[in-house]
Protein backbone atom coordinates (compact mmCIF):
# COMPACT_ATOMS: atom_id res chain seq x y z
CA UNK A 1 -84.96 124.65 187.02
CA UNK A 2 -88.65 123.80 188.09
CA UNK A 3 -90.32 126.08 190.16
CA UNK A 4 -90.58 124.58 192.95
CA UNK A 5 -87.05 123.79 193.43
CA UNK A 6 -86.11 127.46 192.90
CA UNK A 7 -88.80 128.13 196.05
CA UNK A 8 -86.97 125.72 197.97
CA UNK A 9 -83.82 127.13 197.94
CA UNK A 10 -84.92 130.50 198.70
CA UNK A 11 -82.68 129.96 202.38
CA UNK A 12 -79.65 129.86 200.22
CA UNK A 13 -80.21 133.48 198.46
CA UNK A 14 -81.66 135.16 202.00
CA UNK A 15 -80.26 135.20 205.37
CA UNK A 16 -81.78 135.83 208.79
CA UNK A 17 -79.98 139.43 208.44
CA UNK A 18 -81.39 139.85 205.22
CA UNK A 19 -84.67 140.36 206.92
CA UNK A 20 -85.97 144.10 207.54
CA UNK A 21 -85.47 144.50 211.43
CA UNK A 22 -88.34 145.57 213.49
CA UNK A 23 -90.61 143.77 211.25
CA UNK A 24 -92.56 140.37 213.21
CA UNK A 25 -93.68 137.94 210.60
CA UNK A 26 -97.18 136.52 210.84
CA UNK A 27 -97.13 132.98 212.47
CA UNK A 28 -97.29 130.44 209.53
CA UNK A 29 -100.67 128.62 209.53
CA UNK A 30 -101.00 124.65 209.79
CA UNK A 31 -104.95 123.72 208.92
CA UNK A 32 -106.71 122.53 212.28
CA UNK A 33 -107.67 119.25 211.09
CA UNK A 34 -108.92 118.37 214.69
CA UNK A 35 -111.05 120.96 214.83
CA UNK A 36 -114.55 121.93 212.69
CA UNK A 37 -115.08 125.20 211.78
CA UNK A 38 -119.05 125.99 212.09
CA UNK A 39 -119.05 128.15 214.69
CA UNK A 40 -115.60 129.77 216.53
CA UNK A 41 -117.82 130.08 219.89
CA UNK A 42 -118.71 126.41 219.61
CA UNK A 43 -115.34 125.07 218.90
CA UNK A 44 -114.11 126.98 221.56
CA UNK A 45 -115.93 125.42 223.73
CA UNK A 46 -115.92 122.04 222.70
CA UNK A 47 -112.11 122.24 223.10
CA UNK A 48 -112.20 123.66 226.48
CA UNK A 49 -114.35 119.83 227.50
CA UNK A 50 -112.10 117.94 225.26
CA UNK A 51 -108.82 119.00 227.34
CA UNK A 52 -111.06 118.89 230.34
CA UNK A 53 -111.85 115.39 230.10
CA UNK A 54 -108.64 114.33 228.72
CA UNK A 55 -107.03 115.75 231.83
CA UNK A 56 -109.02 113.23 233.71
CA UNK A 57 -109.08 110.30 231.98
CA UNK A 58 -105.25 110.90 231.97
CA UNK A 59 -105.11 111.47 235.45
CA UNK A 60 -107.55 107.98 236.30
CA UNK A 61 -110.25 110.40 237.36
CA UNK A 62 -112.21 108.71 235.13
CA UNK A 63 -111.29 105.01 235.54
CA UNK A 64 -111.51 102.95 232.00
CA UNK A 65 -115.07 101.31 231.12
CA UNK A 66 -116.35 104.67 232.92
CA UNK A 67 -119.32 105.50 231.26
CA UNK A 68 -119.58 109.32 229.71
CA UNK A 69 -123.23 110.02 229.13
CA UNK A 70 -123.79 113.33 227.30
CA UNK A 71 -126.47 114.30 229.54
CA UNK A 72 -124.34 114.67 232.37
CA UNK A 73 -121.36 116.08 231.46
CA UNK A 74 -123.64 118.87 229.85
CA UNK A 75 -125.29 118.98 233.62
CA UNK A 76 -121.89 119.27 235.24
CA UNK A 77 -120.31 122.01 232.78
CA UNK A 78 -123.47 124.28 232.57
CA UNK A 79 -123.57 123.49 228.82
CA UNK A 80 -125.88 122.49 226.18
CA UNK A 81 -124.99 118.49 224.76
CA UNK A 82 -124.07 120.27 221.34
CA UNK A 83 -120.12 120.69 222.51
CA UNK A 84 -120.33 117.94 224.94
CA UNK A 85 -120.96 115.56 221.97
CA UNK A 86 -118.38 117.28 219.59
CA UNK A 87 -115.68 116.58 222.83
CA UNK A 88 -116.76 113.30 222.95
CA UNK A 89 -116.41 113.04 219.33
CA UNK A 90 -112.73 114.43 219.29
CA UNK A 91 -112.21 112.06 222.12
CA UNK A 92 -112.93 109.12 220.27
CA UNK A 93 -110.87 110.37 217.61
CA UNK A 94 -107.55 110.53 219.98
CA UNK A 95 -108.21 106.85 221.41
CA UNK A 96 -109.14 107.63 224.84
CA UNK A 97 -113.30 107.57 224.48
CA UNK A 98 -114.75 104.67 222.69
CA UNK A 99 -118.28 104.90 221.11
CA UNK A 100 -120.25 101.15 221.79
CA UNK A 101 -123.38 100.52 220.22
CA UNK A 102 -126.51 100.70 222.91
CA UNK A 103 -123.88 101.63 225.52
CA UNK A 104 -122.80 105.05 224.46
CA UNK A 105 -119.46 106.34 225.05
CA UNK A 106 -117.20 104.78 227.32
CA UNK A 107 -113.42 106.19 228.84
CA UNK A 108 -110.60 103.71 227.22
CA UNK A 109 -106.89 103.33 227.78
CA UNK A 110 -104.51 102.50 225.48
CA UNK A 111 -102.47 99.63 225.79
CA UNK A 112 -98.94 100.39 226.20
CA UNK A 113 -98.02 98.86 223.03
CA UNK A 114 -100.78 100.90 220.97
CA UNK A 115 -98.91 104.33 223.15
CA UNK A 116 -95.72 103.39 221.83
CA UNK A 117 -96.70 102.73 218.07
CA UNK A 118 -98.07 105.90 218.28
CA UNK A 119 -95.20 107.92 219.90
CA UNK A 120 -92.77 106.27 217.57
CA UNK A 121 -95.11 107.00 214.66
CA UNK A 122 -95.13 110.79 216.04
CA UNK A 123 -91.24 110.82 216.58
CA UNK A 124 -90.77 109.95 212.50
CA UNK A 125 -93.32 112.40 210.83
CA UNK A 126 -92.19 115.10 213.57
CA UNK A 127 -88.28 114.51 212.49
CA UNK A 128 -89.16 114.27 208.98
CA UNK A 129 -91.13 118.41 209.29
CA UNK A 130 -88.18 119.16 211.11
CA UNK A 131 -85.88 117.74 208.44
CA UNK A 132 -87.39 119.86 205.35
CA UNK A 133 -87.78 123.19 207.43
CA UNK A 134 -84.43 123.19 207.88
CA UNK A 135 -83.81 123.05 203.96
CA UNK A 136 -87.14 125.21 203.26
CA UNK A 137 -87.89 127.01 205.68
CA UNK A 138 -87.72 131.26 204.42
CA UNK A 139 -86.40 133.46 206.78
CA UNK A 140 -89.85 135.19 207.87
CA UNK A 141 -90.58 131.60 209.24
CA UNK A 142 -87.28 131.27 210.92
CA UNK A 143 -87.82 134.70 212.36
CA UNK A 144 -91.31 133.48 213.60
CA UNK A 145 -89.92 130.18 214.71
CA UNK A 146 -87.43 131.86 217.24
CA UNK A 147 -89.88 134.22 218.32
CA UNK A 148 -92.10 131.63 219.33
CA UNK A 149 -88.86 129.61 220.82
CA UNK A 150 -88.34 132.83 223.04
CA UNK A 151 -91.84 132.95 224.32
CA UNK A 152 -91.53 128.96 225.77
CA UNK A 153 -88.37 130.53 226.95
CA UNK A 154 -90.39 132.80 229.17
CA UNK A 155 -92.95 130.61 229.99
CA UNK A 156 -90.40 127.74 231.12
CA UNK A 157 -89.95 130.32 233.64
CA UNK A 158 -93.05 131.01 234.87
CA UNK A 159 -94.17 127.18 235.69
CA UNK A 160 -97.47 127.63 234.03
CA UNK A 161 -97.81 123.58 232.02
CA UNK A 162 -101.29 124.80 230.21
CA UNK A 163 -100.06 128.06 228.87
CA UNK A 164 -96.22 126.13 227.98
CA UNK A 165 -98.98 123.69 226.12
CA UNK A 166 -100.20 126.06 224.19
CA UNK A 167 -97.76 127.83 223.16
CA UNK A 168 -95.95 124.69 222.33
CA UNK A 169 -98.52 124.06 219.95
CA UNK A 170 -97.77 127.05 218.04
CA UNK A 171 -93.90 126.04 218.02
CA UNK A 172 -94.43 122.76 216.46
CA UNK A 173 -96.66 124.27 214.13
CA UNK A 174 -94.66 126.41 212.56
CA UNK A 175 -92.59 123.53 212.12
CA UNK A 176 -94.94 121.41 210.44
CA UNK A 177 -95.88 124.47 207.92
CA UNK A 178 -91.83 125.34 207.44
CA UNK A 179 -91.83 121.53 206.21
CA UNK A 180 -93.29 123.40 202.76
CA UNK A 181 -95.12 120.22 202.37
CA UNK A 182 -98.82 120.44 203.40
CA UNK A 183 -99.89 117.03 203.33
CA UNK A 184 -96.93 116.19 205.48
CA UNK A 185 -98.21 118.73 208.06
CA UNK A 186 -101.77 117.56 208.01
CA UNK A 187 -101.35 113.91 208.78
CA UNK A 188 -98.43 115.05 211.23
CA UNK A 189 -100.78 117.56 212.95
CA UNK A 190 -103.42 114.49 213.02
CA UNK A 191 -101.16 112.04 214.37
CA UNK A 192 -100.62 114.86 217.14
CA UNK A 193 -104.24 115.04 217.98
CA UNK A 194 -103.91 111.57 218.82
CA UNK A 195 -101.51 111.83 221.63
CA UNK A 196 -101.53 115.02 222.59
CA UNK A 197 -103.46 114.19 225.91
CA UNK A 198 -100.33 112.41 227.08
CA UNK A 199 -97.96 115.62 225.88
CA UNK A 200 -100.07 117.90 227.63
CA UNK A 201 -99.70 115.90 230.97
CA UNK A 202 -96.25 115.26 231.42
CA UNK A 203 -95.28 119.38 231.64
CA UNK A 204 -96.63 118.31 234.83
CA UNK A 205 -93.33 116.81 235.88
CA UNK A 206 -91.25 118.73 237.82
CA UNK A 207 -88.65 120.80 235.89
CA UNK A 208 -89.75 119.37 232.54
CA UNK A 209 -90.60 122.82 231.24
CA UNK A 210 -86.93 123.67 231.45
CA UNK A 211 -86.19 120.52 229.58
CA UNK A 212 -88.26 120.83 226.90
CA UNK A 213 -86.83 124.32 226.01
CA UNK A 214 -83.53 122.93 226.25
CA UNK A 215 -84.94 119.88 223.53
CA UNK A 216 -86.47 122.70 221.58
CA UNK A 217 -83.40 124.89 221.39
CA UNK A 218 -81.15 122.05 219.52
CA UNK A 219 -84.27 121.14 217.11
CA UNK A 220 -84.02 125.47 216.81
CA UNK A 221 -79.96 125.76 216.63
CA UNK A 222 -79.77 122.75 213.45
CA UNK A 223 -82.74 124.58 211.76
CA UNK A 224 -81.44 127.82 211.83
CA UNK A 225 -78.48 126.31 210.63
CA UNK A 226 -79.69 124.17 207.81
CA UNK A 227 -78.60 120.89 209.30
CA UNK A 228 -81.26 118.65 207.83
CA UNK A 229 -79.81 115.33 209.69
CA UNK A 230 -79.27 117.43 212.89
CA UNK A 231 -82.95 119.16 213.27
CA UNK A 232 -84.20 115.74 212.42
CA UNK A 233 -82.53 114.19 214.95
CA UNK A 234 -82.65 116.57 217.78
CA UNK A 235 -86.78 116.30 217.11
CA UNK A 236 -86.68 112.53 217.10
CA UNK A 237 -84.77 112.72 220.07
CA UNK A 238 -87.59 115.56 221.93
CA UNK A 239 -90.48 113.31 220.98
CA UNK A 240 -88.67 109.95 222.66
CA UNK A 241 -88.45 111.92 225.47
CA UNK A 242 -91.69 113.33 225.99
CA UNK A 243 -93.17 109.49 225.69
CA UNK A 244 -90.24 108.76 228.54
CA UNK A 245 -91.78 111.94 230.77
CA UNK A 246 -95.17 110.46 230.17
CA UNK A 247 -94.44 107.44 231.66
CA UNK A 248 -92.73 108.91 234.70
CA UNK A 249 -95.94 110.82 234.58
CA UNK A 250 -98.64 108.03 234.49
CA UNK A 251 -96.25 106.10 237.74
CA UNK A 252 -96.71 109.27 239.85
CA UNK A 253 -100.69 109.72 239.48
């Protein structure tokens, strides 16, 4: 038996109770492939503009063919152009900014059919990490996983969408590294980048926060229980309908 196969079985020989009480696990780590790494301070920042912006180009604050001169935006945030241009950059990146030659960047929109090649393209690769964590995952990431599940819990509570965001972002994360495959994560994580301005905005809907946790908790329940078919399709299932809450979404604004 290779070693890797005896590393993915490792669920089989240790159970949740196995697992020293008391004792949190350290989040699993996914590499931030939408994000450089020269300076924390910078990146920061330049993340802060790029949810900024997205917010508003989401929104149709910022109609399409808008033009988003560097310049300005720096003028308007009280920052230098240095993480204006890296937001801009990231932008492009997603879809929503295009970069024209003597025109600058511009605010795009994405047709409907491009959305929903890319939803269905993030429904599959999401299934498929949810698939293999439930066969891989060890049980300090299942323990991490549920603590994480509990804090969206909380937060589905507290009707705060940009701090349910983030945290969701750690959730599916730990997800994506439970896959045990870390080429699956990466392109998974960068397919994510691409839409996440339009899964950010539809925790604006009312009582979506609720129904996400309840979407989370069966993609939770088949993992915990080693149902391969069953986490993959309770994920498939989340991701078709957070493209459904972003359309409801995009009517309303």
């Amino acid at each position: 038996m290779s070693a890797s196969s005896t590393s993915r079985k490792r669920p089989d020989r240790m159970t949740l109770d196995d697992f020293p009480r008391g004792i949190v696990p350290a989040e699993p780590v996914v590499p931030r492939v939408d994000r450089p790494s020269p300076s924390v301070q910078k990146v920061t920042r330049a993340e802060e503009l790029r949810l900024q912006l997205a917010d508003e180009i989401v929104r149709g604050a910022l109609a399409p063919g808008a033009p988003l001169d560097e310049t300005d935006i720096a003028r308007r945030f009280n920052v230098s152009r240095t993480p204006v241009r890296e937001a801009l950059r990231q932008l492009v990146a997603s879809g929503l900014v295009e970069s024209r030659a003597h025109r600058g960047a511009v605010v795009a929109q994405p047709s409907v059919e491009r959305l929903t090649s890319m939803f269905e393209a993030m429904a599959e690769l999401e299934a498929l990490c949810a698939g293999l964590a439930a066969e891989r995952m060890s049980a300090a990431e299942r323990h991490g996983l549920e603590a994480v599940h509990e804090e969206l819990r909380v937060l589905s509570y507290a009707g705060n969408p940009d701090r349910f965001h983030e945290v969701n972002e750690r959730f599916h994360n730990a997800i994506y590294a439970g896959s045990q495959n870390g080429y699956i994560a990466e392109i998974t994580l960068a397919t994510r980048v691409r839409v996440q301005p339009f899964r950010r905005a539809q925790f604006r809907n009312l009582g979506r926060l609720a129904k996400s946790q309840a979407e989370h908790d069966r993609v939770v329940v088949a993992i915990m229980r080693g149902d391969k078919q069953g986490a993959a399709a309770a994920m498939r299932a989340h991701i078709e309908l957070v493209r459904g809450e972003y359309e409801i979404y995009a009517v309303s604004v």
